[in-house]
N, C-alpha and C. Protein backbone atom coordinates (compact mmCIF):
# COMPACT_ATOMS: atom_id res chain seq x y z
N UNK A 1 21.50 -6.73 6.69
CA UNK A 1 20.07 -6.54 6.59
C UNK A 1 19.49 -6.11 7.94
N UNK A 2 20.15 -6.62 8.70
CA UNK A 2 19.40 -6.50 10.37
C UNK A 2 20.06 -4.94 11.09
N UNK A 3 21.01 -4.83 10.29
CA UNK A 3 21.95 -3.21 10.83
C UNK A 3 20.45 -2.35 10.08
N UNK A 4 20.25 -2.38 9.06
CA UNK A 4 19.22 -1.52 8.05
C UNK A 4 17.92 -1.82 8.20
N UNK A 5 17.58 -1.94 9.02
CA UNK A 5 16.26 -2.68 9.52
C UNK A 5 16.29 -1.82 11.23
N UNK A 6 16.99 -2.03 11.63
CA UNK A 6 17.68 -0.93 12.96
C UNK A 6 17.85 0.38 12.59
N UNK A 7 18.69 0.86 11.88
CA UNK A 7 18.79 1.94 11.47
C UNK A 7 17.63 2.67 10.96
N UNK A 8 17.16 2.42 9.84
CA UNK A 8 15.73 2.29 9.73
C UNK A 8 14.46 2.66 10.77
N UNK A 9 14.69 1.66 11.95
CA UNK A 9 13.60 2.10 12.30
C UNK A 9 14.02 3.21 13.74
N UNK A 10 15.46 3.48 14.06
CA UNK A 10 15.69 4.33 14.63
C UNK A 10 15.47 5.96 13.34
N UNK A 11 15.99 5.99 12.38
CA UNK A 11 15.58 6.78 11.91
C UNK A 11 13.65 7.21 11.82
N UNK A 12 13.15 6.28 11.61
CA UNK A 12 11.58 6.11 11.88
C UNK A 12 11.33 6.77 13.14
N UNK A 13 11.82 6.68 14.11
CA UNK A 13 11.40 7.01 15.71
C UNK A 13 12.22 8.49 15.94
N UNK A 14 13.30 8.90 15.26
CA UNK A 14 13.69 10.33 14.97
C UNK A 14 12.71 11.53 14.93
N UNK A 15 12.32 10.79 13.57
CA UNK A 15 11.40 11.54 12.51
C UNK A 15 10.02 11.76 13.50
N UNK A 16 9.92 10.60 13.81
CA UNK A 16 8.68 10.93 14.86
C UNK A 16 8.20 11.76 16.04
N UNK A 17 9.78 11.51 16.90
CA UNK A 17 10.17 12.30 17.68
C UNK A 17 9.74 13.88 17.12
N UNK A 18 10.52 13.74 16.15
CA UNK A 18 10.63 15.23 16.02
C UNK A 18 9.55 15.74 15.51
N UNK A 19 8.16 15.29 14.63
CA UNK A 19 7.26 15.78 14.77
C UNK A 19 6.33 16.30 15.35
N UNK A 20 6.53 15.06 16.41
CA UNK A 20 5.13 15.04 17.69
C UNK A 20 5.90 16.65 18.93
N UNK A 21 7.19 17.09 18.61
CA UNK A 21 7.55 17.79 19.65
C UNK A 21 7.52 19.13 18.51
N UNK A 22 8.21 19.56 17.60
CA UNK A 22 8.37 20.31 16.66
C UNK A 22 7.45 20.95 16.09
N UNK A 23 6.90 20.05 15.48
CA UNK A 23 6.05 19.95 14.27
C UNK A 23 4.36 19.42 14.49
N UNK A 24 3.60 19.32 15.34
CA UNK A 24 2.30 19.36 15.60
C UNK A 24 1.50 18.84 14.45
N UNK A 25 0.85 18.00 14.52
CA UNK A 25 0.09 17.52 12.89
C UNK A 25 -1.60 17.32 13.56
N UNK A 26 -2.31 18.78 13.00
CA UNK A 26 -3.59 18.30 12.93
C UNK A 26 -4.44 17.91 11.94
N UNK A 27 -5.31 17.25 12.51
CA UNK A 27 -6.38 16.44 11.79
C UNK A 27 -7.82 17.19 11.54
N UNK A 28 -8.43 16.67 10.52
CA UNK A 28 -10.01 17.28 10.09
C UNK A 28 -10.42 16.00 9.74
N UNK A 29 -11.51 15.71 10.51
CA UNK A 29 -12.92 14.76 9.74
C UNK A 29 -13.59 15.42 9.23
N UNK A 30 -13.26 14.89 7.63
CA UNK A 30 -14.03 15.77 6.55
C UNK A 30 -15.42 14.86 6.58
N UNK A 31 -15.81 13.62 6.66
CA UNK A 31 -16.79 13.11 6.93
C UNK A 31 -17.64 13.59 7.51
N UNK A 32 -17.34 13.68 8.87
CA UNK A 32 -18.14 14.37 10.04
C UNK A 32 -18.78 15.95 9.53
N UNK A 33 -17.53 16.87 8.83
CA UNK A 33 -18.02 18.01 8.38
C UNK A 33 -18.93 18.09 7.53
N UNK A 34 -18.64 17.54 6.21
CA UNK A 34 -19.83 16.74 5.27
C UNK A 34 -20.87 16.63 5.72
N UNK A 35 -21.19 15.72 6.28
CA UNK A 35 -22.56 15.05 7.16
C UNK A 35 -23.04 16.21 8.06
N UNK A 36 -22.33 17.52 8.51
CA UNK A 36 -23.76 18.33 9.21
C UNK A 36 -23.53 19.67 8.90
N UNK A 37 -22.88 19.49 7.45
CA UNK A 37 -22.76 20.93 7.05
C UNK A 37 -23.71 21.44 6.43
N UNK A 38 -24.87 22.36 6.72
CA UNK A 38 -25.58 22.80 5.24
C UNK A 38 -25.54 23.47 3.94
N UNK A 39 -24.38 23.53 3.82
CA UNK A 39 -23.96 24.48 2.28
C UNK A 39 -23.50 23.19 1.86
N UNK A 40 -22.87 22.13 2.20
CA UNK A 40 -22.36 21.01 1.58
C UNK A 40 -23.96 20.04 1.04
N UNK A 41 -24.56 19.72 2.34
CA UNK A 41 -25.77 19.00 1.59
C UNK A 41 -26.54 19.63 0.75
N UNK A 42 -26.58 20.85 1.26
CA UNK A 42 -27.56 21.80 0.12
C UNK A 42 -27.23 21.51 -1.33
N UNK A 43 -25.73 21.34 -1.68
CA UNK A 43 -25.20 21.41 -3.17
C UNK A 43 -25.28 19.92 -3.03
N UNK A 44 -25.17 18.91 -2.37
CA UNK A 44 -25.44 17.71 -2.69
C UNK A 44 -26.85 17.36 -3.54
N UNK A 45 -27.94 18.26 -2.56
CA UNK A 45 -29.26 17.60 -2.85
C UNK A 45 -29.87 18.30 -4.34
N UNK A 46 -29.11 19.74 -4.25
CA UNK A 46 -29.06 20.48 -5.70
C UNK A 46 -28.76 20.04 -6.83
N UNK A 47 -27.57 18.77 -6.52
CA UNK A 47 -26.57 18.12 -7.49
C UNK A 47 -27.68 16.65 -8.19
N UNK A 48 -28.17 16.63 -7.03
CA UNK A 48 -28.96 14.97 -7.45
C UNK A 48 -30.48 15.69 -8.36
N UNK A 49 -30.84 16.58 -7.88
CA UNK A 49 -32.08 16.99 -8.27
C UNK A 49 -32.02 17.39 -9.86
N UNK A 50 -30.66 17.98 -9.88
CA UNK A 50 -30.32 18.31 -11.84
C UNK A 50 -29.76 17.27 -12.20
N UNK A 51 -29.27 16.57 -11.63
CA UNK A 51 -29.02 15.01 -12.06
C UNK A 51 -30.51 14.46 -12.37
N UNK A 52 -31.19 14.25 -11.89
CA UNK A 52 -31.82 13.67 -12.16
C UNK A 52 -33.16 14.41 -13.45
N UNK A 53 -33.09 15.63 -13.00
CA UNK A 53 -33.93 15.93 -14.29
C UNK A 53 -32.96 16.27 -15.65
N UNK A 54 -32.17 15.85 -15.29
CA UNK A 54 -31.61 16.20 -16.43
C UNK A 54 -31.79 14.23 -17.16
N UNK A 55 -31.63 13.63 -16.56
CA UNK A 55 -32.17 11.89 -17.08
C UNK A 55 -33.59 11.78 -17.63
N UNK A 56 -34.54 12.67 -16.91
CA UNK A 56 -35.86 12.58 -17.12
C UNK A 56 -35.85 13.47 -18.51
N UNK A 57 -35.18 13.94 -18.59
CA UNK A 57 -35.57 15.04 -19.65
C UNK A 57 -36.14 14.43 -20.89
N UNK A 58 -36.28 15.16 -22.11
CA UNK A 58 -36.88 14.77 -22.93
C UNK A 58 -36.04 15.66 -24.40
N UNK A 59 -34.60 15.95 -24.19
CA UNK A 59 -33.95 16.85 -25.18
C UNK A 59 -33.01 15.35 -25.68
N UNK A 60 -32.72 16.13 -26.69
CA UNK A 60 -32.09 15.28 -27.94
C UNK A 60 -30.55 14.33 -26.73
N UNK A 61 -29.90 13.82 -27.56
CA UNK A 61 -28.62 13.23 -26.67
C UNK A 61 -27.47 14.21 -26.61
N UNK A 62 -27.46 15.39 -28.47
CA UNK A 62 -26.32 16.19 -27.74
C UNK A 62 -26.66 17.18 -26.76
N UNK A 63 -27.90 17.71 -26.41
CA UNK A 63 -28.31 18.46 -25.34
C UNK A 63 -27.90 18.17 -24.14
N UNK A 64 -28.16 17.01 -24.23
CA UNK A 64 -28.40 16.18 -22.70
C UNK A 64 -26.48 15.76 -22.20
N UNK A 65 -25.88 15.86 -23.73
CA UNK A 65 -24.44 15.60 -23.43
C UNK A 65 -23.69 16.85 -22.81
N UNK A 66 -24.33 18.39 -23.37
CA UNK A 66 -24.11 19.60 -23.14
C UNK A 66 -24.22 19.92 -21.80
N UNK A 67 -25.77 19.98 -21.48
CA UNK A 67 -26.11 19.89 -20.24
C UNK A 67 -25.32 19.36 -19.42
N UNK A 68 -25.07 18.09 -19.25
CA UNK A 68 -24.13 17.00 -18.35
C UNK A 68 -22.85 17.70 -18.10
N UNK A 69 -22.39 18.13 -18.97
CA UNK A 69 -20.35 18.82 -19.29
C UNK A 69 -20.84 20.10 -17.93
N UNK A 70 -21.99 21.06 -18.32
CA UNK A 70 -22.59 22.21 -17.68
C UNK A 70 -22.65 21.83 -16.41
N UNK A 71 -23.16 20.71 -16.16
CA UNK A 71 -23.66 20.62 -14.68
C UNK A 71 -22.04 20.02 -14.15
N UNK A 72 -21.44 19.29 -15.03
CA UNK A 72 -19.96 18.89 -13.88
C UNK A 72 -19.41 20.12 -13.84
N UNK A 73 -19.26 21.55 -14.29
CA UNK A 73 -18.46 22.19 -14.34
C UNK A 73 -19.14 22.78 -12.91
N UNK A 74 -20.59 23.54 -13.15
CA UNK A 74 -20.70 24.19 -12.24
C UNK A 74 -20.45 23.20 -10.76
N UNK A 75 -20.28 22.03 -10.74
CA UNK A 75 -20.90 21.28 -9.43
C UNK A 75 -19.39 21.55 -8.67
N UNK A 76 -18.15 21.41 -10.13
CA UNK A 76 -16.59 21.39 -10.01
C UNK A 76 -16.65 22.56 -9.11
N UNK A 77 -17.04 23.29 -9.64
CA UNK A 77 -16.81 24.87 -8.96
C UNK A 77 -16.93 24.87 -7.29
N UNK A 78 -18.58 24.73 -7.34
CA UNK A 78 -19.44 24.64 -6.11
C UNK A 78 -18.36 23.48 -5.24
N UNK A 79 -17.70 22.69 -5.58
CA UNK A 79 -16.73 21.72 -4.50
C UNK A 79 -15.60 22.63 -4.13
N UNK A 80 -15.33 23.28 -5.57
CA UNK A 80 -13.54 23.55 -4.54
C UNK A 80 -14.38 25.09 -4.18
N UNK A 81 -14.92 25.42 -4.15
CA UNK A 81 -15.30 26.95 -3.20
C UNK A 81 -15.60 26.09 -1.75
N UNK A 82 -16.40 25.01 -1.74
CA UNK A 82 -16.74 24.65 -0.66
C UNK A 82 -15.12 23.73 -0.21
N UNK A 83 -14.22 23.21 -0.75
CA UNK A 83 -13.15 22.60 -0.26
C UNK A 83 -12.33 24.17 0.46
N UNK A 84 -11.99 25.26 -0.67
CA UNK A 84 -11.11 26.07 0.17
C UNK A 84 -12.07 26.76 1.09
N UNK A 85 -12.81 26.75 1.31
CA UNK A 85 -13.77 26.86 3.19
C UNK A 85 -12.81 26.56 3.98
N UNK A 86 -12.95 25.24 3.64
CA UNK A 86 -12.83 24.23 4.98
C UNK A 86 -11.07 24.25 4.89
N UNK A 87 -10.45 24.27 3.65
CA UNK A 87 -9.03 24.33 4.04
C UNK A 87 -8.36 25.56 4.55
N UNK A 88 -9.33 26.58 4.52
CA UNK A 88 -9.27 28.36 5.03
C UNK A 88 -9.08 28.22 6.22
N UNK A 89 -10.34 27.66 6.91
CA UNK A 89 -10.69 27.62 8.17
C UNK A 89 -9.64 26.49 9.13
N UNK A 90 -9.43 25.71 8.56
CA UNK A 90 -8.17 24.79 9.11
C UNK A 90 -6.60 25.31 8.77
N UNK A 91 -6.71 26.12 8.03
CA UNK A 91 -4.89 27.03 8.22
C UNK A 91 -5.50 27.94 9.30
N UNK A 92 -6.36 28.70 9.47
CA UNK A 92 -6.24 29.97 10.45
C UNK A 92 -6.18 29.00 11.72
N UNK A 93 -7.05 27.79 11.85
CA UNK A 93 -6.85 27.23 13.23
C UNK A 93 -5.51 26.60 13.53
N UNK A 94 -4.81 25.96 12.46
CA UNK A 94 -3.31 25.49 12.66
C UNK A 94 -2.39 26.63 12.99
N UNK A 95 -2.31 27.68 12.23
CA UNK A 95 -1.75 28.90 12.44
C UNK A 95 -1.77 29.39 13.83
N UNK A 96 -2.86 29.50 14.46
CA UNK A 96 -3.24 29.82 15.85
C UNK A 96 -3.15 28.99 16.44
N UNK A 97 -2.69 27.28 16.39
CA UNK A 97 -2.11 26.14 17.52
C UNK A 97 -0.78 25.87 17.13
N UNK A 98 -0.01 26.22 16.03
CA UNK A 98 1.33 26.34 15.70
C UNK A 98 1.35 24.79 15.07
N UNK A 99 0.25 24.71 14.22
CA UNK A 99 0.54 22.89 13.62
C UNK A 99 1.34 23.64 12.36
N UNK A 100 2.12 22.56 12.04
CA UNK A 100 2.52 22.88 10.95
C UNK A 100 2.26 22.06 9.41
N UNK A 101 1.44 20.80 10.15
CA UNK A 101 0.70 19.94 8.66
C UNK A 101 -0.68 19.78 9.20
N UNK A 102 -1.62 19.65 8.14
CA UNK A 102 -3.23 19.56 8.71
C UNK A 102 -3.62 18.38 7.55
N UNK A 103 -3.97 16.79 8.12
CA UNK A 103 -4.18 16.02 7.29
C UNK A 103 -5.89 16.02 7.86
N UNK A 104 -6.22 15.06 6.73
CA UNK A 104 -7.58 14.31 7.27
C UNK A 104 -7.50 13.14 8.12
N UNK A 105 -8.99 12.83 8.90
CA UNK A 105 -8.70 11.86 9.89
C UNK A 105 -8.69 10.97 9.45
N UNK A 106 -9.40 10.90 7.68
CA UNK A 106 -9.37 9.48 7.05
C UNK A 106 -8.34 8.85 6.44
N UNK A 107 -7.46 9.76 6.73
CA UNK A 107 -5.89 8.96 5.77
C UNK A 107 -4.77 8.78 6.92
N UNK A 108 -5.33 9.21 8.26
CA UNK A 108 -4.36 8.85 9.21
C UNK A 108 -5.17 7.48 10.51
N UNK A 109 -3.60 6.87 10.57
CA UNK A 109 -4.19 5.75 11.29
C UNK A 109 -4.60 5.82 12.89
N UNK A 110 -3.55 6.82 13.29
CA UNK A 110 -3.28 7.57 14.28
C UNK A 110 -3.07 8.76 15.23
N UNK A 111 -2.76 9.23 16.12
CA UNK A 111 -1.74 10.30 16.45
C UNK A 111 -2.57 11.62 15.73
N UNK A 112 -1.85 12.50 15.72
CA UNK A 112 -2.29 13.83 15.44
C UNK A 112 -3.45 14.76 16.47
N UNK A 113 -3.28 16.18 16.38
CA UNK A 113 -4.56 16.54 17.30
C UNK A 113 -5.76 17.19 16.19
N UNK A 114 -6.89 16.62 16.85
CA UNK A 114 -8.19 16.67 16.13
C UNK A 114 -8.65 18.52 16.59
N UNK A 115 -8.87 18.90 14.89
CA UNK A 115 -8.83 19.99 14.37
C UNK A 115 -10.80 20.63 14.16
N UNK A 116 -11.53 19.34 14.46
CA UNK A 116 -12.70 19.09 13.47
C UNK A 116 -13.66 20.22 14.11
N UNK A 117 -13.42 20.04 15.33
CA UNK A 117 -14.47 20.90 15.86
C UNK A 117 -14.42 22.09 16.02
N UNK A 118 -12.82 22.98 15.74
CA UNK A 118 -12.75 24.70 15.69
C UNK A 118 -13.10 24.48 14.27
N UNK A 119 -12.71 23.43 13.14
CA UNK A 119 -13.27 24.22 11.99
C UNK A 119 -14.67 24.04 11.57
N UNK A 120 -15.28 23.13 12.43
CA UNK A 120 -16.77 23.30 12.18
C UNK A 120 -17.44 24.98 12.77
N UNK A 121 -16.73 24.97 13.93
CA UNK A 121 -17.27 26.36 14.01
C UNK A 121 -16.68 27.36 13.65
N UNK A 122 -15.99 27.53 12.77
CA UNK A 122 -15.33 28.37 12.03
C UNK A 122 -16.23 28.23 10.59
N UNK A 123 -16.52 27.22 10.27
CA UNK A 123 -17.79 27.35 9.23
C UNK A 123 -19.58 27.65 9.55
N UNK A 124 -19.44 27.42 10.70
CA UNK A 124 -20.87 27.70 11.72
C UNK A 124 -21.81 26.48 11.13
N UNK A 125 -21.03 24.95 11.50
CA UNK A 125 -21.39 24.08 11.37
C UNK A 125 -21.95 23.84 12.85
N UNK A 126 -22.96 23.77 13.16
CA UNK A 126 -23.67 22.63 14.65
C UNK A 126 -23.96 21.71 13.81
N UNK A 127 -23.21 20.56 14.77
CA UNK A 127 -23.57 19.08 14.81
C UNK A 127 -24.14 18.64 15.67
N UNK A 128 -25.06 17.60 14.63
CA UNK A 128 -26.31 17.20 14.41
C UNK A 128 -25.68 15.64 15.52
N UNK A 129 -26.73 15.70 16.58
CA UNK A 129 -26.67 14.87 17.90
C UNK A 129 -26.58 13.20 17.33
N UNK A 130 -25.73 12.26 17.49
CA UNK A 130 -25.96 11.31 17.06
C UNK A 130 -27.15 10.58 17.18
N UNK A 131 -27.84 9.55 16.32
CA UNK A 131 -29.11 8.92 16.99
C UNK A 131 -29.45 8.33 17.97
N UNK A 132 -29.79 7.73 19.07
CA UNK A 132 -29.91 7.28 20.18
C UNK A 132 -30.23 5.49 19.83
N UNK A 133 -29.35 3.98 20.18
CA UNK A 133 -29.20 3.55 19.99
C UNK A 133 -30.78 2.85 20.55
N UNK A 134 -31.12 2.18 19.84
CA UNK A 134 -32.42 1.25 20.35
C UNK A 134 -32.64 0.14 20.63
N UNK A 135 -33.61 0.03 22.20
CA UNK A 135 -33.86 -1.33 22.70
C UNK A 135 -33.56 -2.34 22.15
């Protein structure tokens, strides 16, 4: 058990090795992009506004069931046009730093080089100054 537990974690420190020298792994905070992108909030605030009149409405239930199917499809759309953006813009920047995997910052604990800010401006995202902490 203690040979495979060694082995193990020399294989672990291999693998690692050989990424961090080889293999380059950048990162995207899709959060951060989210939060000061305006084509993303725009379809957010678009999304809540037919959401919501579509609750207020005053059409029968299969209308309102129709409607609902209508609005997830188009909203489906409006995400992955706005997802392959941002995954466009993060291959041309990996491509041009020689990464060869591009995760998010939210599924890694660690390690990797942060990608966030060529692909914000590769989407002609300016970010929005954090708030200034108070007395």
């Amino acid at each position: 058990m203690k040979k495979q537990l060694v082995f193990a974690s020399l294989g672990m420190a291999c693998l690692l090795a050989a990424c961090g020298t080889s293999s380059p792994v950048g990162l995207v905070n899709v959060s951060r992009i989210t939060a000061n992108w305006p084509a993303y909030n725009a379809a957010q605030q678009s999304l809540s506004a037919a959401e919501e009149a579509l609750v207020k409405s005053k059409v029968g239930k299969q209308q309102k069931i129709r409607q609902a199917v209508a609005l997830q499809v188009k909203y489906a759309t409006i995400e992955r046009n706005l997802s392959n953006q941002v995954r466009d813009a993060a291959a041309k920047i990996a491509s041009k730093q020689h990464l060869t995997l591009v995760l998010t910052r939210e599924g890694v604990g660690y390690g990797g080089v942060s990608i966030t800010a060529q692909v914000e401006k590769a989407l002609g995202i300016v970010e929005k100054p954090s708030p200034s902490p108070s007395s």
